[in-house]
PDB file of N, CA and C in Angstrom:
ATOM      1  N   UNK A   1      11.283  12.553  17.993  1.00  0.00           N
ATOM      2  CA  UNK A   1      11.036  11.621  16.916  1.00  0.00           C
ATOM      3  C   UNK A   1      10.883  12.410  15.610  1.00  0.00           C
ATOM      4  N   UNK A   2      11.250  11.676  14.393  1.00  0.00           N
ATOM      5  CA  UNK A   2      11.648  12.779  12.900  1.00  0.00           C
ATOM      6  C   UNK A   2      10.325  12.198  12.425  1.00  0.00           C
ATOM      7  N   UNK A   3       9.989  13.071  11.507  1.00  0.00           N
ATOM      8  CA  UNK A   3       8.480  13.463  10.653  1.00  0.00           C
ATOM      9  C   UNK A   3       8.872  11.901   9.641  1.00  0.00           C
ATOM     10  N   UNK A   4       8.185  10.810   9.150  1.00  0.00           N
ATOM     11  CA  UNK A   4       8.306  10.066   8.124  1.00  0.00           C
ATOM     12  C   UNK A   4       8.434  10.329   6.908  1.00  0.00           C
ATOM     13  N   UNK A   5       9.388  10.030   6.039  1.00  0.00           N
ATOM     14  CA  UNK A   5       9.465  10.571   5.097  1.00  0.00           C
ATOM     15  C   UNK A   5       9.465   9.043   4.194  1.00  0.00           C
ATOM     16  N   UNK A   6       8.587   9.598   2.750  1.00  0.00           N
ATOM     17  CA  UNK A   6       8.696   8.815   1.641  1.00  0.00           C
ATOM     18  C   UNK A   6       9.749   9.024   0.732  1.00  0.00           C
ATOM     19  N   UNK A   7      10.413   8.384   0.152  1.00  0.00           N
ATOM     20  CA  UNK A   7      11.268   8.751  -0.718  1.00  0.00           C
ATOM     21  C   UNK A   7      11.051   7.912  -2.423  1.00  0.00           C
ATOM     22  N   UNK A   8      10.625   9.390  -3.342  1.00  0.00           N
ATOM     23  CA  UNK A   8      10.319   7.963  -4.758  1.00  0.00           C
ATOM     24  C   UNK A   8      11.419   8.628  -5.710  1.00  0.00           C
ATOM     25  N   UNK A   9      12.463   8.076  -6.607  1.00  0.00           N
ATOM     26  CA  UNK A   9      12.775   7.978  -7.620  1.00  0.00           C
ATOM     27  C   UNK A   9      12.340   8.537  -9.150  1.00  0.00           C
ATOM     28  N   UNK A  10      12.693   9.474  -9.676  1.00  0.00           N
ATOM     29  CA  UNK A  10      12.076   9.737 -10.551  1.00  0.00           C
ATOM     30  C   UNK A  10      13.222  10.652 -11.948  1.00  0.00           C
ATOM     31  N   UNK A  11      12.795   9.930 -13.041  1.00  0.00           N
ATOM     32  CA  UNK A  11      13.583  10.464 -14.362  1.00  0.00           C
ATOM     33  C   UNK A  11      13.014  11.210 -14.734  1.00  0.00           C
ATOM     34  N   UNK A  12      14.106  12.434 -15.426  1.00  0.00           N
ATOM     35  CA  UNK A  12      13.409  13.686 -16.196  1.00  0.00           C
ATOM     36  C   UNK A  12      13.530  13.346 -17.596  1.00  0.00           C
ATOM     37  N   UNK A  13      12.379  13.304 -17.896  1.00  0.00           N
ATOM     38  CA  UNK A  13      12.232  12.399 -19.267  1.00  0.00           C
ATOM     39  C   UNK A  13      11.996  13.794 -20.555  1.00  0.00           C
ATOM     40  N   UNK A  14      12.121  14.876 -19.637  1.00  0.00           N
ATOM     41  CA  UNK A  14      12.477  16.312 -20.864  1.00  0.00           C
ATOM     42  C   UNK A  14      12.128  17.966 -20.398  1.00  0.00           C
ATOM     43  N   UNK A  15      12.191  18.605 -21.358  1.00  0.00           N
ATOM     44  CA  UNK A  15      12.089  20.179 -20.710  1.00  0.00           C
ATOM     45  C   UNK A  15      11.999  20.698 -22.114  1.00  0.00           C
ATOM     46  N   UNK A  16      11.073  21.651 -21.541  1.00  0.00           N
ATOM     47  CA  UNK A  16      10.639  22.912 -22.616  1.00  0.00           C
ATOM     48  C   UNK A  16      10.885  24.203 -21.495  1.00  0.00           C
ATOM     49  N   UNK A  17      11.733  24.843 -22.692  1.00  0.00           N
ATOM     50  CA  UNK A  17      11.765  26.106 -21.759  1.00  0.00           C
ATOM     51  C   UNK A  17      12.143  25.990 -20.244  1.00  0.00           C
ATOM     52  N   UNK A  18      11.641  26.533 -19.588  1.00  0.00           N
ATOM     53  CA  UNK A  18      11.838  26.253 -17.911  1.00  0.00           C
ATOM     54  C   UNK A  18      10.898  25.082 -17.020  1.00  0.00           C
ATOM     55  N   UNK A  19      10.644  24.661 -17.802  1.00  0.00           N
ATOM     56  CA  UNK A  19       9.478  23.211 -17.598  1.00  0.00           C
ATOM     57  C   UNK A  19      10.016  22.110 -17.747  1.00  0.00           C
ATOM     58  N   UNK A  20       9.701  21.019 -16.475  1.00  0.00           N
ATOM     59  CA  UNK A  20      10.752  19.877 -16.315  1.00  0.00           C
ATOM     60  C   UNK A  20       9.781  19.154 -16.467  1.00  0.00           C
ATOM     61  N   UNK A  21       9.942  17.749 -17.154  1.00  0.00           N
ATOM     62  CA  UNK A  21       8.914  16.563 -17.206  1.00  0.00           C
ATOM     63  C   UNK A  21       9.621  15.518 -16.167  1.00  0.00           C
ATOM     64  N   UNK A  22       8.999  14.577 -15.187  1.00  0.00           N
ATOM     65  CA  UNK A  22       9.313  13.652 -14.550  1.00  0.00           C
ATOM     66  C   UNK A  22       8.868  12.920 -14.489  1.00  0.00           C
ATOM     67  N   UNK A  23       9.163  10.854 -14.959  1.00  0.00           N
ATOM     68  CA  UNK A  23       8.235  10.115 -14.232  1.00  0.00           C
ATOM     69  C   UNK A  23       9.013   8.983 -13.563  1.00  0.00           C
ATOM     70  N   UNK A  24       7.936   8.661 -12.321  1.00  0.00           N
ATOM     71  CA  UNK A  24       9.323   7.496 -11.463  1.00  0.00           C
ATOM     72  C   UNK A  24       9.704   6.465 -12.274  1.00  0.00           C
ATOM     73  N   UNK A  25      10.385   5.860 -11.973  1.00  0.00           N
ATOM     74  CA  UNK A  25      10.873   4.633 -12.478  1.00  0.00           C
ATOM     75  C   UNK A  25      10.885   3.538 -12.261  1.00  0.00           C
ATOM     76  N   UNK A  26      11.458   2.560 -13.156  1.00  0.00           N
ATOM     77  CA  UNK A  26      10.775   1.046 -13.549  1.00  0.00           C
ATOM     78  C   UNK A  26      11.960   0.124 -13.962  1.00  0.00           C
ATOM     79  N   UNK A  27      11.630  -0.849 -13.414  1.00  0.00           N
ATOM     80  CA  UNK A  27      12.374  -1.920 -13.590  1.00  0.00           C
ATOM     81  C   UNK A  27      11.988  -3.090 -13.549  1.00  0.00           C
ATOM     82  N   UNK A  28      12.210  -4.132 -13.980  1.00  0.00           N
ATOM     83  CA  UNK A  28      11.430  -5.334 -13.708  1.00  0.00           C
ATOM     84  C   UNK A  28      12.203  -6.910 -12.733  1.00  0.00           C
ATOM     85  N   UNK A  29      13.791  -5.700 -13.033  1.00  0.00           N
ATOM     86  CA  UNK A  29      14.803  -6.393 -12.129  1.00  0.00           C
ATOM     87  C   UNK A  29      14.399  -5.771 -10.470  1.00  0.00           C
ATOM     88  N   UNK A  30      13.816  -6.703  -9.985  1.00  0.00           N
ATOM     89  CA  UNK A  30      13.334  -5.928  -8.290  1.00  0.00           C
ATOM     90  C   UNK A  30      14.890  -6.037  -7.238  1.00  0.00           C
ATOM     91  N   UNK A  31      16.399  -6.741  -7.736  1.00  0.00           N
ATOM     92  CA  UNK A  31      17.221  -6.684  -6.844  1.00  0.00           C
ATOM     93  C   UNK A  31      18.235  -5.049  -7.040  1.00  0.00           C
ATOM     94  N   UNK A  32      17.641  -4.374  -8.538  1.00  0.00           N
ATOM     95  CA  UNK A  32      18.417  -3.508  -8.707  1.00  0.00           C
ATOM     96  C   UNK A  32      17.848  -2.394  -7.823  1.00  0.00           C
ATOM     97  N   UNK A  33      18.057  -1.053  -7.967  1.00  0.00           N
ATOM     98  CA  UNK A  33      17.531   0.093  -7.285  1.00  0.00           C
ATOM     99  C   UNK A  33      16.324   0.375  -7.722  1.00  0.00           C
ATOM    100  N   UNK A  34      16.498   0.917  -8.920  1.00  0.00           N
ATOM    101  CA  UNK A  34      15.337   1.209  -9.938  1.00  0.00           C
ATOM    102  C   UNK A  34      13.806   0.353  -9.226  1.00  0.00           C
ATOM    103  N   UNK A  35      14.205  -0.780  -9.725  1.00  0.00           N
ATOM    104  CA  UNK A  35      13.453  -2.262  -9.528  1.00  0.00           C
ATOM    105  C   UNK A  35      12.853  -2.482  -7.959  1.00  0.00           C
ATOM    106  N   UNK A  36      14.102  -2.106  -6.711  1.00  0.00           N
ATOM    107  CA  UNK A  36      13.383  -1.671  -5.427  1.00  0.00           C
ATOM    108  C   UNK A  36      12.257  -0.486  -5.455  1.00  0.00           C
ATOM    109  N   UNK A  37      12.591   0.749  -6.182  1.00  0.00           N
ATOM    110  CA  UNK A  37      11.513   2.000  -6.140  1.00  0.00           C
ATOM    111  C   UNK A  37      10.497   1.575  -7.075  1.00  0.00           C
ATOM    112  N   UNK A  38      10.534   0.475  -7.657  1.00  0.00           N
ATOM    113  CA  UNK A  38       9.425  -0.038  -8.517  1.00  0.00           C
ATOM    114  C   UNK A  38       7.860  -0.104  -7.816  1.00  0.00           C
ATOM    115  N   UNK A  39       8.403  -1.299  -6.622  1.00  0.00           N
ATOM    116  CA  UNK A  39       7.654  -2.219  -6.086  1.00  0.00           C
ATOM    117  C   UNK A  39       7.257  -0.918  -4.752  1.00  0.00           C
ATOM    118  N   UNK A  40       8.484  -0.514  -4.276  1.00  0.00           N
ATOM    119  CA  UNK A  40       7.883   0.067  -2.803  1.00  0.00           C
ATOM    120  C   UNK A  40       7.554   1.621  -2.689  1.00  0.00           C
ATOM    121  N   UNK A  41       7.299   2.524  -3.855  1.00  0.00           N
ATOM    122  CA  UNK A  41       7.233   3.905  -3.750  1.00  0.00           C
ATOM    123  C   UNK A  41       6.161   4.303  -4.450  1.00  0.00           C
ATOM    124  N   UNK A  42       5.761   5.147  -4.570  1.00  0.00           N
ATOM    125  CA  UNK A  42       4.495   6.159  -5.354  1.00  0.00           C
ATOM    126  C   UNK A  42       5.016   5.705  -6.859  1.00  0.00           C
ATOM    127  N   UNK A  43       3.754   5.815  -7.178  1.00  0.00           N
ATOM    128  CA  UNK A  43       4.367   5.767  -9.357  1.00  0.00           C
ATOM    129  C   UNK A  43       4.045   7.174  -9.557  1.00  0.00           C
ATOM    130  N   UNK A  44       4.050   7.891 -11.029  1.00  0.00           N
ATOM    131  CA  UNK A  44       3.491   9.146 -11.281  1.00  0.00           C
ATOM    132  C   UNK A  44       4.481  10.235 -12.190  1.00  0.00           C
ATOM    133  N   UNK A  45       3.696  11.274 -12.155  1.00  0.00           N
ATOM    134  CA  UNK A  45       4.569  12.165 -12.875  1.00  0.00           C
ATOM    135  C   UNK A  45       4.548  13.480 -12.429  1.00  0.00           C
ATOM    136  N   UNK A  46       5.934  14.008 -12.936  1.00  0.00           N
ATOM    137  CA  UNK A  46       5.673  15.908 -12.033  1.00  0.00           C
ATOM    138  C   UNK A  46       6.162  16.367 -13.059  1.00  0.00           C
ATOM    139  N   UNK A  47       5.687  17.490 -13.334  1.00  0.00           N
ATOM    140  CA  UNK A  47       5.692  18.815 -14.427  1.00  0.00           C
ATOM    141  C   UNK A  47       6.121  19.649 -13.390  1.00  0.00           C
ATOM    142  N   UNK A  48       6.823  20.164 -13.594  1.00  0.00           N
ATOM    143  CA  UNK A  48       7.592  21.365 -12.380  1.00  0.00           C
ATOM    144  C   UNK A  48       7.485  22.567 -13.560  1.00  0.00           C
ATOM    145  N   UNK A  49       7.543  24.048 -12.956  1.00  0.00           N
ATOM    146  CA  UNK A  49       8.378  24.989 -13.718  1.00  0.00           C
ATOM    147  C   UNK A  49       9.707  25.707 -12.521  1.00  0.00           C
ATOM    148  N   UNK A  50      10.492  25.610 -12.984  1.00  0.00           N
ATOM    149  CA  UNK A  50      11.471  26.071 -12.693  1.00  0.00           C
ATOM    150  C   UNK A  50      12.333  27.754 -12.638  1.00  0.00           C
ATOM    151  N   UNK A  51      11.785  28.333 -12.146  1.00  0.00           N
ATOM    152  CA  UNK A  51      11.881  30.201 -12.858  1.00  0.00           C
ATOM    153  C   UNK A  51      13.649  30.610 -12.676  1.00  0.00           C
ATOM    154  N   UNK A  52      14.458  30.077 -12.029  1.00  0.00           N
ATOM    155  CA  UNK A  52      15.664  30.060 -11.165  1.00  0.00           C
ATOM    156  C   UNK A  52      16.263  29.615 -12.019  1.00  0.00           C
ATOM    157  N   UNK A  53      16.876  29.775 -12.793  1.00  0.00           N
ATOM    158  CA  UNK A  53      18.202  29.477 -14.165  1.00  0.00           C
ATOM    159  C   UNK A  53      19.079  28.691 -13.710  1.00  0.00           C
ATOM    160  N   UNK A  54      19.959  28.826 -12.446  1.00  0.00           N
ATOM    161  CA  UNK A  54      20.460  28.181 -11.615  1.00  0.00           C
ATOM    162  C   UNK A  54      20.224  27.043 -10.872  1.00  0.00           C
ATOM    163  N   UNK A  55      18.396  27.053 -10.858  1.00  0.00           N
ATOM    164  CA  UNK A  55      18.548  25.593 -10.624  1.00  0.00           C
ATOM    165  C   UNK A  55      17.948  24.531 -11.776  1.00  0.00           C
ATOM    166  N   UNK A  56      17.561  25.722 -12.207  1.00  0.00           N
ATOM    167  CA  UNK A  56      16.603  24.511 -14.141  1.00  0.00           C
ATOM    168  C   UNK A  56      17.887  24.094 -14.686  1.00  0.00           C
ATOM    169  N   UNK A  57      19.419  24.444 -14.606  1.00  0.00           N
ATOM    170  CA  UNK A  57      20.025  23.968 -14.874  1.00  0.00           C
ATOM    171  C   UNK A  57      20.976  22.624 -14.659  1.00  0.00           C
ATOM    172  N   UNK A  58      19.797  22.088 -13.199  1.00  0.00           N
ATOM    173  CA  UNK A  58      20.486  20.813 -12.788  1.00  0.00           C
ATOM    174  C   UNK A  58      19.717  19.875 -13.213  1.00  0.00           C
ATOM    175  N   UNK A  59      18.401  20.298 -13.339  1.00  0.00           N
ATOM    176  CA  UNK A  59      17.538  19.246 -14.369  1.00  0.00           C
ATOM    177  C   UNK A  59      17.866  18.895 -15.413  1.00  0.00           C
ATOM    178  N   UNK A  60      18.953  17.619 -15.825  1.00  0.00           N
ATOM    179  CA  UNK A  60      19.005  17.319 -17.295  1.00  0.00           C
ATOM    180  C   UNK A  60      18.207  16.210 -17.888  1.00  0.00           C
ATOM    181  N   UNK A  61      17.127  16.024 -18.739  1.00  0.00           N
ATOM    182  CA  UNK A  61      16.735  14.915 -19.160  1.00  0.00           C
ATOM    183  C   UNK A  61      17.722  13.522 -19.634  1.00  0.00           C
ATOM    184  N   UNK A  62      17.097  12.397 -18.800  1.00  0.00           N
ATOM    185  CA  UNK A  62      17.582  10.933 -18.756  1.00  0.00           C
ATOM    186  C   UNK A  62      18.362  10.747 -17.590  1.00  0.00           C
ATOM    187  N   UNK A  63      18.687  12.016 -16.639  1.00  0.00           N
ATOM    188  CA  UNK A  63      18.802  11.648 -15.193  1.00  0.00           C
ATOM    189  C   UNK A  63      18.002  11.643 -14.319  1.00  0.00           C
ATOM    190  N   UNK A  64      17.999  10.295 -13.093  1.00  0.00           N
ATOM    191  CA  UNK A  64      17.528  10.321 -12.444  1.00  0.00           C
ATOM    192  C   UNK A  64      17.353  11.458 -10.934  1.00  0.00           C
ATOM    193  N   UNK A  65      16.474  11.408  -9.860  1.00  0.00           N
ATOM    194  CA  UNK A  65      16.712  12.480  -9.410  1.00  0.00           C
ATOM    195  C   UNK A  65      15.731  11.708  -8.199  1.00  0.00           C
ATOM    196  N   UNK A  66      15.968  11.684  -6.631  1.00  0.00           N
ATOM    197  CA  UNK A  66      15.232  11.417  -5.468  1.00  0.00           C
ATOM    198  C   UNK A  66      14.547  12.647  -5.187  1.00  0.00           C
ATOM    199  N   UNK A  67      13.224  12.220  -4.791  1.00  0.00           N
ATOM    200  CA  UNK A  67      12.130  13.377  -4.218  1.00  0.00           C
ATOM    201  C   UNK A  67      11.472  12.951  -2.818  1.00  0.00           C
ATOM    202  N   UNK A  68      11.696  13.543  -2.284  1.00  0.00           N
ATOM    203  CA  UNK A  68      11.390  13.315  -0.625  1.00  0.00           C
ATOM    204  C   UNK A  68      10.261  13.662  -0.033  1.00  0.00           C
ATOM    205  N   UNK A  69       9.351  13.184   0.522  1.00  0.00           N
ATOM    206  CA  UNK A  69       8.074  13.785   0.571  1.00  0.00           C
ATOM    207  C   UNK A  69       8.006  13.623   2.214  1.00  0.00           C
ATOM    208  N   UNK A  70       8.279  14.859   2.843  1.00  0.00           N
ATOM    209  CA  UNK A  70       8.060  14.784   4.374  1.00  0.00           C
ATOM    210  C   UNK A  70       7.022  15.758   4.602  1.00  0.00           C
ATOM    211  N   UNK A  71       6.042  15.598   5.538  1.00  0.00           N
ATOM    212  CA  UNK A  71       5.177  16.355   5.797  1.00  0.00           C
ATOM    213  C   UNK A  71       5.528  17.738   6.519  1.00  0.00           C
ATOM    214  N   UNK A  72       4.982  19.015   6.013  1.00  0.00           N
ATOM    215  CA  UNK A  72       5.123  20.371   6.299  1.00  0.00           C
ATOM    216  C   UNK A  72       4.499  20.901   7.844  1.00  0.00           C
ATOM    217  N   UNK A  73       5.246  21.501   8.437  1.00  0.00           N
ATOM    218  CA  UNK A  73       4.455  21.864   9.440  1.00  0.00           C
ATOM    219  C   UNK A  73       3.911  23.119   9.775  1.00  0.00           C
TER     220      UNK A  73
END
């Protein structure tokens, strides 16, 4: 049997330097996607730093981005 995993939605709403801003997202349309991760996922925000050039470069602010939260063993 697989570990449960949450899955929430979340926009990078900017970056300084190697520092990513994120917060989930919102909708008030509940049949769209957005609007599903509204109602059924974590709300919140993540400040990441990113040290890896290679990957701070997939973070672009005003895209969205899935974060998966499965427990570590």
């Amino acid at each position: 049997m697989s570990a449960p995993t949450v899955r929430a939605k979340f926009r990078c709403s900017g970056k300084e330097g190697n520092t990513c801003f994120f917060h989930t997202v919102w909708s008030e349309d509940i049949q769209s996607e957005n609007g599903r991760f509204t109602v059924a996922t974590p709300w919140g925000e993540l400040r990441m730093t990113v040290d890896n050039p290679s990957a701070a470069i997939q973070f672009e602010p005003g895209k969205e981005y899935y974060l998966d939260f499965t427990p570590a063993n």
